[in-house]
Protein backbone atom coordinates (compact mmCIF):
# COMPACT_ATOMS: atom_id res chain seq x y z
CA UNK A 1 12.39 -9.37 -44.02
CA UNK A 2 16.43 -9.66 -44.15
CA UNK A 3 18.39 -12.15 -42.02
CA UNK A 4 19.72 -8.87 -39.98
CA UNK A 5 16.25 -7.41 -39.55
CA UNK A 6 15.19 -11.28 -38.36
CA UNK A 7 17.80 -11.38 -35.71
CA UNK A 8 17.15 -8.02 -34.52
CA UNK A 9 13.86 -8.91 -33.77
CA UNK A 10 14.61 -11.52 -32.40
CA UNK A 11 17.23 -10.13 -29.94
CA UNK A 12 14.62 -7.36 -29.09
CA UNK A 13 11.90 -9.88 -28.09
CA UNK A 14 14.41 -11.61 -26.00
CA UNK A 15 15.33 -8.92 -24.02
CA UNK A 16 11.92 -7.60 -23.24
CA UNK A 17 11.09 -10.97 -22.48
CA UNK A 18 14.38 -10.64 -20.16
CA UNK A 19 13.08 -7.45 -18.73
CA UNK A 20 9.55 -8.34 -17.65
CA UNK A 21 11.21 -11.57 -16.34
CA UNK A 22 13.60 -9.71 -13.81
CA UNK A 23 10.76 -7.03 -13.39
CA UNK A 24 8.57 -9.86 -11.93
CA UNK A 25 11.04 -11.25 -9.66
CA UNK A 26 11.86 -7.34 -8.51
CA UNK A 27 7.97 -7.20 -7.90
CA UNK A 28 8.05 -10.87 -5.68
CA UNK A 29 11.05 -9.44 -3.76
CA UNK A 30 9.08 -6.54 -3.23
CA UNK A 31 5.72 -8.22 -2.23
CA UNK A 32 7.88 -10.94 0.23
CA UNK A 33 9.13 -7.71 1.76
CA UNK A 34 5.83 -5.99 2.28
CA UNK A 35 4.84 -9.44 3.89
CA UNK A 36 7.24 -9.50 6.01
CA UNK A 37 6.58 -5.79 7.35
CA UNK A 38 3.28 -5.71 7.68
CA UNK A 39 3.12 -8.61 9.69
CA UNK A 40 5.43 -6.92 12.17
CA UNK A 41 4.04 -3.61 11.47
CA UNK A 42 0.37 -4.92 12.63
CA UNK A 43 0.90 -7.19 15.52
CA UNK A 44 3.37 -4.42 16.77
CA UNK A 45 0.37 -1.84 16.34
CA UNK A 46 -2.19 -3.81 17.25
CA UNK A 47 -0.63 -4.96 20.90
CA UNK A 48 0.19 -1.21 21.97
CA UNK A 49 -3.35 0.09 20.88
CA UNK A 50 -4.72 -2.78 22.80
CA UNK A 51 -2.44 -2.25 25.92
CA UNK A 52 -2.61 1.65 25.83
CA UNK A 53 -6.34 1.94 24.41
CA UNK A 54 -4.98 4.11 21.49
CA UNK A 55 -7.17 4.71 18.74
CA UNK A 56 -3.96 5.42 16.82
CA UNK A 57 -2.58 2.38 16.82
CA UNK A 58 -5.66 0.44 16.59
CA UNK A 59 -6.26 2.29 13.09
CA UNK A 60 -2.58 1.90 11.79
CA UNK A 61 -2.46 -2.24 12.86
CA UNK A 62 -5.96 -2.71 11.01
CA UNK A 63 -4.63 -0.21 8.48
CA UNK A 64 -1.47 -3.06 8.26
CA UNK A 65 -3.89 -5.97 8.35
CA UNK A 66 -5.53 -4.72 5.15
CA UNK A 67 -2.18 -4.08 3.14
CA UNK A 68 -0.95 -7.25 4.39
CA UNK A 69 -4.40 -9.04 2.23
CA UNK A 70 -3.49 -6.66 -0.75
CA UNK A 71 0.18 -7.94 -0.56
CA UNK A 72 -0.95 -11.54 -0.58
CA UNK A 73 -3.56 -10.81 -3.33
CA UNK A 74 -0.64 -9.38 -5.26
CA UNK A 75 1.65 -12.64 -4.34
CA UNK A 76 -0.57 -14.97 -5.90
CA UNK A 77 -1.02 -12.34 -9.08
CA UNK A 78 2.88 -12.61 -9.71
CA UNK A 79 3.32 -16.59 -8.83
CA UNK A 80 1.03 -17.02 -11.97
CA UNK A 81 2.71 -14.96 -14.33
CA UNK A 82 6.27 -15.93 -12.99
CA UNK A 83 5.32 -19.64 -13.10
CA UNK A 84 5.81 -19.44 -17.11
CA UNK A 85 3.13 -21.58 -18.31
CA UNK A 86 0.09 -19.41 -17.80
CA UNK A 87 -1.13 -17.97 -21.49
CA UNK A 88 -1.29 -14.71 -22.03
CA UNK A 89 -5.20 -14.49 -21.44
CA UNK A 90 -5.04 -16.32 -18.37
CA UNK A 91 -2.53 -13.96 -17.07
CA UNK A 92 -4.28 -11.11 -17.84
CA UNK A 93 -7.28 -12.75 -16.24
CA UNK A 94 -5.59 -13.04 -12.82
CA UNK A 95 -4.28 -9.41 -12.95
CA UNK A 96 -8.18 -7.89 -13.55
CA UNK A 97 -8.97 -10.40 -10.44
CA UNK A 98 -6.13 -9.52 -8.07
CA UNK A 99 -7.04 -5.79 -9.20
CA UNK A 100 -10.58 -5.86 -8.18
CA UNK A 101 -9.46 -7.33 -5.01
CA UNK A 102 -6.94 -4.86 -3.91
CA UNK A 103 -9.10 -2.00 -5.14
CA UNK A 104 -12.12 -3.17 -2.83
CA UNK A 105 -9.40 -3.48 0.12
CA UNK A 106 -8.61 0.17 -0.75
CA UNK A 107 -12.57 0.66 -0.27
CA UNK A 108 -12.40 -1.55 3.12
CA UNK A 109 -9.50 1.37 4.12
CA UNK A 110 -12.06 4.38 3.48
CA UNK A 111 -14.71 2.61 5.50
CA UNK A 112 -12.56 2.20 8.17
CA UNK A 113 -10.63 5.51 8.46
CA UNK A 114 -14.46 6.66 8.01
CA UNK A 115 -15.54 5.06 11.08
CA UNK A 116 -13.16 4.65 13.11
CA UNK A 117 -12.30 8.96 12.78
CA UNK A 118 -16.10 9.37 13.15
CA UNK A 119 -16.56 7.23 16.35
CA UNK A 120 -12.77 8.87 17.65
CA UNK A 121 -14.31 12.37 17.04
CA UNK A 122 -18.06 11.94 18.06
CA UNK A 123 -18.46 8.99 20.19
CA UNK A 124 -15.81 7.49 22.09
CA UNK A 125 -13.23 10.15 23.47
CA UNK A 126 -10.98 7.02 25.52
CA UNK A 127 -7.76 7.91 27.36
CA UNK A 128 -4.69 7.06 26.02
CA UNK A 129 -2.14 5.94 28.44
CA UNK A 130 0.60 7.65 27.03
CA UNK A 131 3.88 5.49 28.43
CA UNK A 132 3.02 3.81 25.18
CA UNK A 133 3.38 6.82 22.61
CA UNK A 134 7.22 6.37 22.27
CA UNK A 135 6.95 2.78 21.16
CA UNK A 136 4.03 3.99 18.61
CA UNK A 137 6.01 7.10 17.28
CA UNK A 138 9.09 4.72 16.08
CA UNK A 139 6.42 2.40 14.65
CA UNK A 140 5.27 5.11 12.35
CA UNK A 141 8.70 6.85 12.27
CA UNK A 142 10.14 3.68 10.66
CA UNK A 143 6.93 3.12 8.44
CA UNK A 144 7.49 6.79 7.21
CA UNK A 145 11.29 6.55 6.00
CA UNK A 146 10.63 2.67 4.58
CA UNK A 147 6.92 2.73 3.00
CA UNK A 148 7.18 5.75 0.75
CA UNK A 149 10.76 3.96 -0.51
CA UNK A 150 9.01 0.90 -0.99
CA UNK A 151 5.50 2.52 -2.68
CA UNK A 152 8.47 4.33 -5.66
CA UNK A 153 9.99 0.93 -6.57
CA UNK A 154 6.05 -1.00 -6.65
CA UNK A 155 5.02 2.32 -8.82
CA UNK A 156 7.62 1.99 -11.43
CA UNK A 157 7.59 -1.89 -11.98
CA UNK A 158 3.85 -1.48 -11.73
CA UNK A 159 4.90 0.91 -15.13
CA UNK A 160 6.83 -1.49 -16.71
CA UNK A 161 4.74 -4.57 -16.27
CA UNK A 162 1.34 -2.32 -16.37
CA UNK A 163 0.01 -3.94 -13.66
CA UNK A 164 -3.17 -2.22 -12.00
CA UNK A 165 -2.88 -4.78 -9.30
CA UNK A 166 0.69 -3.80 -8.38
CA UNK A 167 0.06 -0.09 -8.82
CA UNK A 168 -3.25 -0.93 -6.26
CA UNK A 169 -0.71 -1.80 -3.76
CA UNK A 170 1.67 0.54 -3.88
CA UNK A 171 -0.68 3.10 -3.41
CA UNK A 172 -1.73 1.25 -0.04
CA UNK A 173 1.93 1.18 0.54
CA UNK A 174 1.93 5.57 0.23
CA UNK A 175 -1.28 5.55 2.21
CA UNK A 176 0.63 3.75 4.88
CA UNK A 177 3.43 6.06 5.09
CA UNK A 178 0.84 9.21 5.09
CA UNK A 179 -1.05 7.17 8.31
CA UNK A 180 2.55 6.87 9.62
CA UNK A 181 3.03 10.97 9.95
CA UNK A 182 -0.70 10.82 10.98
CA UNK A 183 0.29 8.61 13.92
CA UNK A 184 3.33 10.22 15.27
CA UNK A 185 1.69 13.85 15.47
CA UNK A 186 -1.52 12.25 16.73
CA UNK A 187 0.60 10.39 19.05
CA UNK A 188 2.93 13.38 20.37
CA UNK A 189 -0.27 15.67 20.64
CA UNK A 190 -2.20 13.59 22.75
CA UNK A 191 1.13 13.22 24.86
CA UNK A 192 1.82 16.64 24.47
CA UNK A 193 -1.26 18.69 24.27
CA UNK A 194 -4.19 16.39 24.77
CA UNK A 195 -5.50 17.23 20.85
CA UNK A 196 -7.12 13.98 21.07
CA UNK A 197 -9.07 14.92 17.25
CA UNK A 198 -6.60 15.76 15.49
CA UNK A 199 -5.25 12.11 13.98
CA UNK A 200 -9.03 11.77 13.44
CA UNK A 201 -9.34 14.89 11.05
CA UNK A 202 -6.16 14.36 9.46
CA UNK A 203 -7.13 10.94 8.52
CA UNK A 204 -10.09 11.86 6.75
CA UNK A 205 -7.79 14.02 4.10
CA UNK A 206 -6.70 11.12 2.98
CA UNK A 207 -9.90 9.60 1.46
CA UNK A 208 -10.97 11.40 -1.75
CA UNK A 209 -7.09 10.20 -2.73
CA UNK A 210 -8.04 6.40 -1.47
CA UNK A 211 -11.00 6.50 -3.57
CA UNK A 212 -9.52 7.64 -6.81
CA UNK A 213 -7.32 4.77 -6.74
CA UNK A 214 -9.90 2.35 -5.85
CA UNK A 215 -11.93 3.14 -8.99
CA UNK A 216 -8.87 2.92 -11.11
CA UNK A 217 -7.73 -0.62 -10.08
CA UNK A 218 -11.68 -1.65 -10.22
CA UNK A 219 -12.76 -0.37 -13.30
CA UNK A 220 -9.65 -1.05 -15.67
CA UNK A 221 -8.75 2.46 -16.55
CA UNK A 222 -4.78 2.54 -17.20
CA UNK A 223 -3.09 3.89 -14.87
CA UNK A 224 -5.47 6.83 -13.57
CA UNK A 225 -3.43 9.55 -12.07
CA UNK A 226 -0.30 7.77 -12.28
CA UNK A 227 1.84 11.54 -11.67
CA UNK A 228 -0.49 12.31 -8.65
CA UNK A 229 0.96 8.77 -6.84
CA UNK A 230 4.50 9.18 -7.75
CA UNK A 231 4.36 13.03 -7.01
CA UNK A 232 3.13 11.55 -3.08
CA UNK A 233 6.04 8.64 -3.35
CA UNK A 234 8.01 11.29 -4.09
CA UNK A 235 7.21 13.90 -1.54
CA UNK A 236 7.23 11.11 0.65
CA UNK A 237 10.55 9.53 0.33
């Protein structure tokens, strides 16, 4: 190999190094963020299903609870990598761990949409005091402009890094943002109408998607339906 072929490796190696370097600090900044919202995002949710006995917002805060585990799986997947001394193997090691992890979370998300819609729709039919359904349709207002933004940036660093773990999330990320629209017309028809079932039957659309993805980030394939996700981020944002 010639000195100029030499150095042109070498500058090549250094700036994909460079590039997966700045593509795991753009994947922190994006996991701090999630943190951050979902934290607000649940105990928000969470307080005004308690106070107006929504089902709703029950769902979405529990629905926040389990993204915020997935975003704190993910956390400790990147800290490793962006530490710098981890090997290669170990590296990859935490990423099939933190993957397996976040896809049973997804799997925690179809149990629960799967109860919680069957018990809304066959068991318990509470009412909703509605004073409360403003407050609940700018929660998932604000969740539908922000988490379909966030789920396209986690999608294409997931790409670059191939990370099944961050692609895991972000797809928990577009689930939130589809749960958001599910809240706002369940919200405004109860106000509205009094179509009590409908957030429950528009939930359960959502879970042959949830599944998919579960599988994927379980079983190791590469990036299973990686155009159906971003075609949602994308519809979504």
């Amino acid at each position: 190999m010639s000195a100029k072929a030499e150095e042109r490796h070498l500058a090549e190696v250094i700036s994909s190094v460079r590039r997966c370097s700045e593509d795991i600090r753009f994947a922190l900044l994006l996991t701090y963020i999630t943190l951050g919202w979902m934290t607000i995002e649940g105990a928000a949710s969470l307080l005004l299903g308690w106070a107006s006995k929504s089902l709703l917002l029950e769902a979405f805060g529990i629905d926040s609870v389990i993204e915020l585990f997935s975003a704190a799986v993910l956390l400790w997947r990147l800290r490793v990598e962006a530490s710098g001394t981890a090997t290669s193997e170990h590296v990859d090691l935490v990423e099939d761990r933190a993957a397996r992890l976040v896809g049973y979370s997804l799997y925690a998300l179809v149990a629960y949409v799967v109860l919680n819609s069957g018990y809304g729709l066959f068991i318990a039919k509470r009412i909703t005091d509605t004073h409360e359904s403003v407050w609940g349709i700018l929660i998932g207002a604000v969740a539908k402009v922000g988490m379909p933004i966030l789920a396209a940036y986690k999608l294409k660093v997931a790409a670059r890094l191939n990370s099944r773990a961050l692609r895991a999330d972000a797809v928990e990320s577009i689930t939130c943002g589809y749960l958001s629209i599910v809240l706002m017309i369940g919200l405004a028809a109860t106000w509205l109408l009094g179509w009590w079932w409908l957030d429950s039957v528009a939930a359960l659309a959502l879970i042959p998607f949830i599944i998919k993805e579960a599988r994927a980030a379980i079983s190791g394939q590469p990036c299973s339906g990686c155009g159906e996700a971003d075609q949602i981020a994308s519809n979504h944002s």
